[in-house]
Protein backbone atom coordinates (compact mmCIF):
# COMPACT_ATOMS: atom_id res chain seq x y z
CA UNK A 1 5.57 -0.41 -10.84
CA UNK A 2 7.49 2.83 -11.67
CA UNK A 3 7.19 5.56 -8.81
CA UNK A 4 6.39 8.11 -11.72
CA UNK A 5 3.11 6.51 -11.88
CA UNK A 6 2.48 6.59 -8.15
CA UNK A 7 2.72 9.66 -7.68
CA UNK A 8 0.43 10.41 -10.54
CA UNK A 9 -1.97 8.23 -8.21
CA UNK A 10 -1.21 10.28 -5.67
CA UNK A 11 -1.57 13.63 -7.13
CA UNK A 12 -4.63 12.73 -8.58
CA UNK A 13 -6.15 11.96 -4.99
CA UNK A 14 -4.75 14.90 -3.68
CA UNK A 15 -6.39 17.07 -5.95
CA UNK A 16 -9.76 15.55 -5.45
CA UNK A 17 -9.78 15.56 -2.14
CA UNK A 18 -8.21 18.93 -1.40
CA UNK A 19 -11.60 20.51 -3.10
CA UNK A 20 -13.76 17.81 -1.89
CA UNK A 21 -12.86 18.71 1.74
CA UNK A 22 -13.61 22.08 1.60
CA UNK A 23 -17.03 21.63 0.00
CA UNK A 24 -18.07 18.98 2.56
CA UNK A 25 -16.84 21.23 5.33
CA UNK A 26 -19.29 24.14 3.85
CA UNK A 27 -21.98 22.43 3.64
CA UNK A 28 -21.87 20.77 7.08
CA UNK A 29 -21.42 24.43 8.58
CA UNK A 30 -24.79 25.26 6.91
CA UNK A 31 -26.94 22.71 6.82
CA UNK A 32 -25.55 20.86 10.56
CA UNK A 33 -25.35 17.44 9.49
CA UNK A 34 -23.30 15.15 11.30
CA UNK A 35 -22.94 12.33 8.76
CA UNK A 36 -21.76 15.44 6.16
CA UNK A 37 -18.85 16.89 9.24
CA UNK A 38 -17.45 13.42 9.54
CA UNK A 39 -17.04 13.27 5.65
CA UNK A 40 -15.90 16.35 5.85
CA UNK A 41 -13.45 15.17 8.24
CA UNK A 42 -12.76 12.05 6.15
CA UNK A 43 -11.63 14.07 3.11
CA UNK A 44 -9.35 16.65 4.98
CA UNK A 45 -7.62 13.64 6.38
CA UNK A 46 -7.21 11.95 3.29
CA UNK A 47 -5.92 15.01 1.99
CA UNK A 48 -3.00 15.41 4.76
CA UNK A 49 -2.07 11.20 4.16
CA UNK A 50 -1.91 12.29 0.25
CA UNK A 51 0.93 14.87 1.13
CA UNK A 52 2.27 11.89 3.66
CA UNK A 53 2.47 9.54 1.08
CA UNK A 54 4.14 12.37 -1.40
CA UNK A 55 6.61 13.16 2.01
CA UNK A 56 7.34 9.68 1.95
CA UNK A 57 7.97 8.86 -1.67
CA UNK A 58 10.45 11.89 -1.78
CA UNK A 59 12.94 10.88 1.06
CA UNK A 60 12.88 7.02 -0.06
CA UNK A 61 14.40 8.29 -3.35
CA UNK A 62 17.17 9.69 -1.86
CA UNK A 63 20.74 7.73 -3.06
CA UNK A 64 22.18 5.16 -0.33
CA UNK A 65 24.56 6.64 1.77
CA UNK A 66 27.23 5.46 4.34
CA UNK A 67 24.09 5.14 7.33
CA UNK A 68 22.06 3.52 4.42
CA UNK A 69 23.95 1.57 1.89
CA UNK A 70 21.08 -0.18 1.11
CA UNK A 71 19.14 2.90 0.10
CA UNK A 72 16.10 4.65 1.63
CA UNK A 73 13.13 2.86 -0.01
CA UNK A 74 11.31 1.25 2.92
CA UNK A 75 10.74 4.80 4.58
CA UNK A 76 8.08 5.30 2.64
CA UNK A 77 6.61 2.10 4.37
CA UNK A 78 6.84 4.41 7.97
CA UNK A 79 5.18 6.82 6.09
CA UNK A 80 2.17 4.89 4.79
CA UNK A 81 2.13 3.40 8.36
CA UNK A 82 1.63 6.67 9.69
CA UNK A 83 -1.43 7.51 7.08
CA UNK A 84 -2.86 4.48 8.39
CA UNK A 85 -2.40 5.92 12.28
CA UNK A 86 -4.53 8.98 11.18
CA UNK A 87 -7.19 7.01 9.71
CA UNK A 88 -7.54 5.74 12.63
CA UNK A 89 -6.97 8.61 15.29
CA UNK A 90 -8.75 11.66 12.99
CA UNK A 91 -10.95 9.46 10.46
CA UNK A 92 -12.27 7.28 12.40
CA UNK A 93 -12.79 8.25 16.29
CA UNK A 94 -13.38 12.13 14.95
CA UNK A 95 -16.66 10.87 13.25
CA UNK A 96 -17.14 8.54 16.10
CA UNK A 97 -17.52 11.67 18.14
CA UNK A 98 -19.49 13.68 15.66
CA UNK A 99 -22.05 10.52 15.66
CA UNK A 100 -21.93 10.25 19.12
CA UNK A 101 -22.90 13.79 19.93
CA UNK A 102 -25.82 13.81 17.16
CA UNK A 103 -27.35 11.24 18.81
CA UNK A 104 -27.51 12.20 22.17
CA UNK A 105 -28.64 15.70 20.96
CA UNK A 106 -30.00 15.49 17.46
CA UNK A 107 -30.39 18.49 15.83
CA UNK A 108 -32.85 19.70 13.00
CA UNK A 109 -30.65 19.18 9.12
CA UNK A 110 -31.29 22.35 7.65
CA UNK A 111 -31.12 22.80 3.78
CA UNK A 112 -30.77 19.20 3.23
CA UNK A 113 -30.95 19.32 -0.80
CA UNK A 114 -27.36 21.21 -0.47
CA UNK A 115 -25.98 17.85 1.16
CA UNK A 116 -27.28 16.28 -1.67
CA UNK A 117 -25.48 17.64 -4.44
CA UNK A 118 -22.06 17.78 -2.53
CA UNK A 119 -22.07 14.54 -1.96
CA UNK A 120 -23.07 13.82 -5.78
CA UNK A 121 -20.21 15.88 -6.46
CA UNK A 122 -18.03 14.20 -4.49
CA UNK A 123 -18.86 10.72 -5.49
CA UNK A 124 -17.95 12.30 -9.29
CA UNK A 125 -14.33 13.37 -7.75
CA UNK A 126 -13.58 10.48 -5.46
CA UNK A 127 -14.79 8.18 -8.44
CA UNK A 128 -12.28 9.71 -10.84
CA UNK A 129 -9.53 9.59 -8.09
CA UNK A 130 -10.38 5.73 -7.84
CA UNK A 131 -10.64 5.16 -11.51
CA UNK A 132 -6.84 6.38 -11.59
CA UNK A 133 -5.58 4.12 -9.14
CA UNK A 134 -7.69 1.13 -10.08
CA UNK A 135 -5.88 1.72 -13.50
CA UNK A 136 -2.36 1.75 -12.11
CA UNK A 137 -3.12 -1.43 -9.36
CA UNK A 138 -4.66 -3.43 -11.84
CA UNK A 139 -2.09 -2.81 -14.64
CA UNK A 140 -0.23 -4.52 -11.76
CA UNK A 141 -2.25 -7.48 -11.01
CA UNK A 142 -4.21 -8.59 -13.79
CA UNK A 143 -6.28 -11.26 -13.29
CA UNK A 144 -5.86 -11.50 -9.42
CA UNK A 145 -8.46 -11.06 -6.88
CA UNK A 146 -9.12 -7.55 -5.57
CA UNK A 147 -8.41 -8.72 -1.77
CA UNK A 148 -5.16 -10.70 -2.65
CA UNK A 149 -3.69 -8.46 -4.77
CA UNK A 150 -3.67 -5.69 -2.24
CA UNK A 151 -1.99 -8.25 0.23
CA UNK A 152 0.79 -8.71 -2.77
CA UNK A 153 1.29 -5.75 -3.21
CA UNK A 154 4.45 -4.08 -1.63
CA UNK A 155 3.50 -0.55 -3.44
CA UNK A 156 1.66 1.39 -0.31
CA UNK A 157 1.40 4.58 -2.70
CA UNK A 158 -0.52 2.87 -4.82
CA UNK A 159 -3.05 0.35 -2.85
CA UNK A 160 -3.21 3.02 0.32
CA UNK A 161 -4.42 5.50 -2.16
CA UNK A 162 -6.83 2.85 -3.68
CA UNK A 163 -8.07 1.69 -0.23
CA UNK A 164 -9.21 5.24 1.28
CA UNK A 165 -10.99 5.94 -2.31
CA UNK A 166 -13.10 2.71 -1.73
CA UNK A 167 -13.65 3.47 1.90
CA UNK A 168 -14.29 7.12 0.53
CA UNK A 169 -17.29 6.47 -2.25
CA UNK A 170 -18.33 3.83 0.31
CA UNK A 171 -18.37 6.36 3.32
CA UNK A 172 -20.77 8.80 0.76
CA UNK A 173 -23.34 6.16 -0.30
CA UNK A 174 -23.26 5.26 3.95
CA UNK A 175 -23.94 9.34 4.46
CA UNK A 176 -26.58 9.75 1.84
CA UNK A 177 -28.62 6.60 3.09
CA UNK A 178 -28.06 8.04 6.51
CA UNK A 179 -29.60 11.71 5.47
CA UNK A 180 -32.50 10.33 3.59
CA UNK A 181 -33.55 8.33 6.43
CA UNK A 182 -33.37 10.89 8.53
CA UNK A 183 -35.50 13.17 6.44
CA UNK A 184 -37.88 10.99 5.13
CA UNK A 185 -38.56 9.79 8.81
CA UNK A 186 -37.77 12.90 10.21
CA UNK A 187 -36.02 11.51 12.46
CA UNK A 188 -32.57 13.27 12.48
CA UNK A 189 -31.04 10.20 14.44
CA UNK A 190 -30.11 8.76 11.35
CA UNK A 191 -27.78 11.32 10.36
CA UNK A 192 -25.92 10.12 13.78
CA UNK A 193 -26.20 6.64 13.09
CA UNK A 194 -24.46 6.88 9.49
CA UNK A 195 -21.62 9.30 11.51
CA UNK A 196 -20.66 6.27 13.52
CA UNK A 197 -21.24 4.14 10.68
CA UNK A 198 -18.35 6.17 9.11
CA UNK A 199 -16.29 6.04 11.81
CA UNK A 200 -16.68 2.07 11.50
CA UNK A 201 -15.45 1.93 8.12
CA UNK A 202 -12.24 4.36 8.76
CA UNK A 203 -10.92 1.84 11.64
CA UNK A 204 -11.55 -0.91 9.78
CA UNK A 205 -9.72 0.40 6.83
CA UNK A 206 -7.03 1.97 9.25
CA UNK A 207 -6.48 -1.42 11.08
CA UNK A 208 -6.28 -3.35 6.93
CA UNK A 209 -3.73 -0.66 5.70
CA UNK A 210 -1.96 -0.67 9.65
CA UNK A 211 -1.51 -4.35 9.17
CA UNK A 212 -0.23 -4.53 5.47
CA UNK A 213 2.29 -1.68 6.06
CA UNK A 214 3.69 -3.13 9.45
CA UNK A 215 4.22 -6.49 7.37
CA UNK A 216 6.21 -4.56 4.64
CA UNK A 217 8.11 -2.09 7.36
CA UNK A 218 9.39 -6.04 9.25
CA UNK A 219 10.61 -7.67 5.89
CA UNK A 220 8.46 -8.93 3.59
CA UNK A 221 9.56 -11.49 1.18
CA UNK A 222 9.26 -11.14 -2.73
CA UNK A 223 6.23 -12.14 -4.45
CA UNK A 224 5.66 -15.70 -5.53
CA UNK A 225 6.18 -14.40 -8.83
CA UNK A 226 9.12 -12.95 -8.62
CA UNK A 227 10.72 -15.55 -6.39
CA UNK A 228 9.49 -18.03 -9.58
CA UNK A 229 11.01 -16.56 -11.73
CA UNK A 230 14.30 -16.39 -9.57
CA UNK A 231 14.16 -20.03 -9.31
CA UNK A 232 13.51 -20.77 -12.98
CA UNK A 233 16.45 -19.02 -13.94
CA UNK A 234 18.78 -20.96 -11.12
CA UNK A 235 17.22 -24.27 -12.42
CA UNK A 236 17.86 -24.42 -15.62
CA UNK A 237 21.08 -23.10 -15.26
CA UNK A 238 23.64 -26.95 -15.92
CA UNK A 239 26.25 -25.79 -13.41
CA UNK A 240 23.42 -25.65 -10.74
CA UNK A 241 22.46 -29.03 -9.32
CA UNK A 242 20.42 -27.79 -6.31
CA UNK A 243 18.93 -24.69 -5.11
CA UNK A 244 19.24 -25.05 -1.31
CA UNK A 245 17.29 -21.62 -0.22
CA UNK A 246 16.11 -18.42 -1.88
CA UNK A 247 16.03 -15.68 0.79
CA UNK A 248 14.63 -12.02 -0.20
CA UNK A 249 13.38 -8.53 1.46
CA UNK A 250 11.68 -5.59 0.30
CA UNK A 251 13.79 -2.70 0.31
CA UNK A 252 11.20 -0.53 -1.42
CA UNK A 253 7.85 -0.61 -3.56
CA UNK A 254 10.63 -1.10 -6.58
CA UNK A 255 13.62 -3.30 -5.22
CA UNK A 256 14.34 -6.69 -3.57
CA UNK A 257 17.40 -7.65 -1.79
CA UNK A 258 17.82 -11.74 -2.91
CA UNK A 259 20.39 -13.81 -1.40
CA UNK A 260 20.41 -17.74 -2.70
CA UNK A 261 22.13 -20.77 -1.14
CA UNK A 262 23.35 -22.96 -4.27
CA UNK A 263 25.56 -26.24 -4.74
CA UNK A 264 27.35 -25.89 -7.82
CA UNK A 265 28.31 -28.99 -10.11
CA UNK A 266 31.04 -31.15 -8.28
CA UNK A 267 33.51 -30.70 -11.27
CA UNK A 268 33.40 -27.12 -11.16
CA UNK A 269 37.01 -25.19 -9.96
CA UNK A 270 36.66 -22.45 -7.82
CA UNK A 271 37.00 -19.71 -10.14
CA UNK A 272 34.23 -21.43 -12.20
CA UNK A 273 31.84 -21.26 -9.57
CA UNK A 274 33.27 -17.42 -9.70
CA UNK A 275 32.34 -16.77 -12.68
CA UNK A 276 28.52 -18.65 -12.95
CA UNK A 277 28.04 -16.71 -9.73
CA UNK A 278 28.38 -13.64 -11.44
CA UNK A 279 26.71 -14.48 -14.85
CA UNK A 280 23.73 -15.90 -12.80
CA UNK A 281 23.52 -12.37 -10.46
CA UNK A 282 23.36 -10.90 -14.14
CA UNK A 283 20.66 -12.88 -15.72
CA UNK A 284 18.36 -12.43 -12.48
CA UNK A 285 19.01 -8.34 -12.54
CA UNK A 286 18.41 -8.90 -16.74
CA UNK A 287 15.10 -10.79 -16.23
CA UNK A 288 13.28 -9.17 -13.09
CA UNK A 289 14.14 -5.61 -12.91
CA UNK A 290 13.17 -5.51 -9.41
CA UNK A 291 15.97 -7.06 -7.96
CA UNK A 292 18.17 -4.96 -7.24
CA UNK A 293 20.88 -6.99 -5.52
CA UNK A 294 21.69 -10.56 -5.54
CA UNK A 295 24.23 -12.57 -3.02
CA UNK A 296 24.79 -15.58 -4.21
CA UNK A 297 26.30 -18.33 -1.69
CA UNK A 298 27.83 -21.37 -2.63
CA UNK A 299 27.33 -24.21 -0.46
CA UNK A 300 30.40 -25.86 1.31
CA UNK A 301 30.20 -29.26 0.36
CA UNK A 302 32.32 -32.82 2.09
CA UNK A 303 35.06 -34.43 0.26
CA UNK A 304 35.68 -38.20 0.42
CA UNK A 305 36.88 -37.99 4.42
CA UNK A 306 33.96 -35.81 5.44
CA UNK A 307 36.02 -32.86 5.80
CA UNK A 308 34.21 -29.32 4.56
CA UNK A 309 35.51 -28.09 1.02
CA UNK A 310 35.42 -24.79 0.09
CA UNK A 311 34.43 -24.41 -3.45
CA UNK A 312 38.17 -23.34 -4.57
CA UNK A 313 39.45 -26.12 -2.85
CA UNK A 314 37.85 -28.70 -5.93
């Protein structure tokens, strides 16, 4: 997926949010709802991982240098790591708190129709953010499950963004049950009990995004697809008779490092293997963008005395 079209993902949260925040925050100040501060703090933070994420895709596109010939990609894997840290840290434990406190001294929700409408408006922004990234994510994975395909994906500026807008629309239907409850009972516990509710879905969504991010930041191997479609091509390719091993690492949302074990055709000379080492490295590039860099190692193979040929040596 192009990073053009993340960022538009991006942007388009940050926006949203950015105004969303603010509202929230008003109307918690007035009306001294709980539920409403902790989405209030749910937005801001959302907003600061937006600029993260933005932080992040701008130094991974920086050029490879001598201290990173590979390029700078999988920074923005740290990055997205560190949005989910303040999930978890100012999402999730703040509106623990905020719960916490409401329920051990509940207070009286004053003007509770202005609550209302915020978080009516909100659900239109946060559902408008979402609708963008669902676009972009599914363009991505059609016809895969919504759980798996976040798992395949290696594009944190796309499925982080989609992940805190469904924890976000979910976090204002949990805030508005949590306020009617507590007015049509009068019982202002409620507005608590939805805070730490809240909180609950922030961790658990911090620990999801933690977890998919820390897999990417250690290595993570291509897609099935990709690697597929790396092995179709070395297949049906005469001069190949075996593909020993297919190694690869994300080095970004948008490049793959593949190195490949082959044994070439017996009758091949050295510079033949040469040369169908390069054409294959070509036709891989050609047919899945996304590598970016292919090592291709011929395997050694035993002449008639069992001593270890290299390939020129045919």
């Amino acid at each position: 997926m192009a990073r053009g079209s993340s960022k538009k993902v991006v942007y388009a949260a940050l926006a949203g949010n950015l105004a969303i925040a603010a509202t929230k925050l008003a109307a918690a100040l007035w009306t001294g709802s709980s539920a409403m501060l902790s989405e209030a703090i749910h937005s801001t933070v959302d907003t600061g991982n937006q600029g993260l994420l933005l932080l992040g895709m701008r130094r991974a596109g920086r050029p490879p240098d001598r201290g990173h010939p590979f390029g700078h990609g999988m920074e923005l894997y740290f990055w997205s790591f560190v949005v989910a840290l303040l999930i978890f840290t100012l999402g999730g434990v703040a509106s623990f708190y905020q719960g916490w406190t409401k329920l051990t001294r509940p207070e009286p929700i004053h003007d509770a129709w202005v609550n209302f409408v915020v978080l009516a408006a909100a659900m239109v922004f946060e559902g408008l953010s979402f609708r963008v990234a669902w676009r972009e994510f599914h363009a991505a994975h059609v016809g895969e499950p919504f759980l798996a395909a976040i798992r395949a994906s290696k594009n944190p500026g796309i499925f982080a963004v989609l992940l805190e807008d469904s924890a976000a629309l979910i976090g204002l239907a949990i805030a508005a049950v949590g306020l009617g409850l507590a007015l049509w009972l009068d019982r202002p516990a409620f507005d608590g009990i939805a805070s730490l509710a809240i909180g609950a879905l922030l961790l658990v969504t911090a620990l999801f995004l933690a977890n998919e991010t820390r897999s990417l930041l250690t290595g993570e191997s291509a897609s099935r697809r990709v690697l597929g479609a790396v092995r179709g091509i070395l297949e049906r390719d005469r001069r190949v008779r075996t593909v020993d091993e297919i190694l690869s690492m994300h080095l970004g949302p948008d490049e793959v490092l593949l190195a490949v074990t082959l044994d070439f055709d017996d009758r091949l000379s050295g510079q033949e293997i040469e040369q169908a080492t390069a054409e294959l490295s070509r036709q891989i590039s050609a047919a899945v963008p996304i590598v970016g860099r292919v090592f291709v190692r011929p395997n050694l193979r035993p002449d008639v005395d069992g001593r270890i040929l290299a390939p020129d040596a045919a």
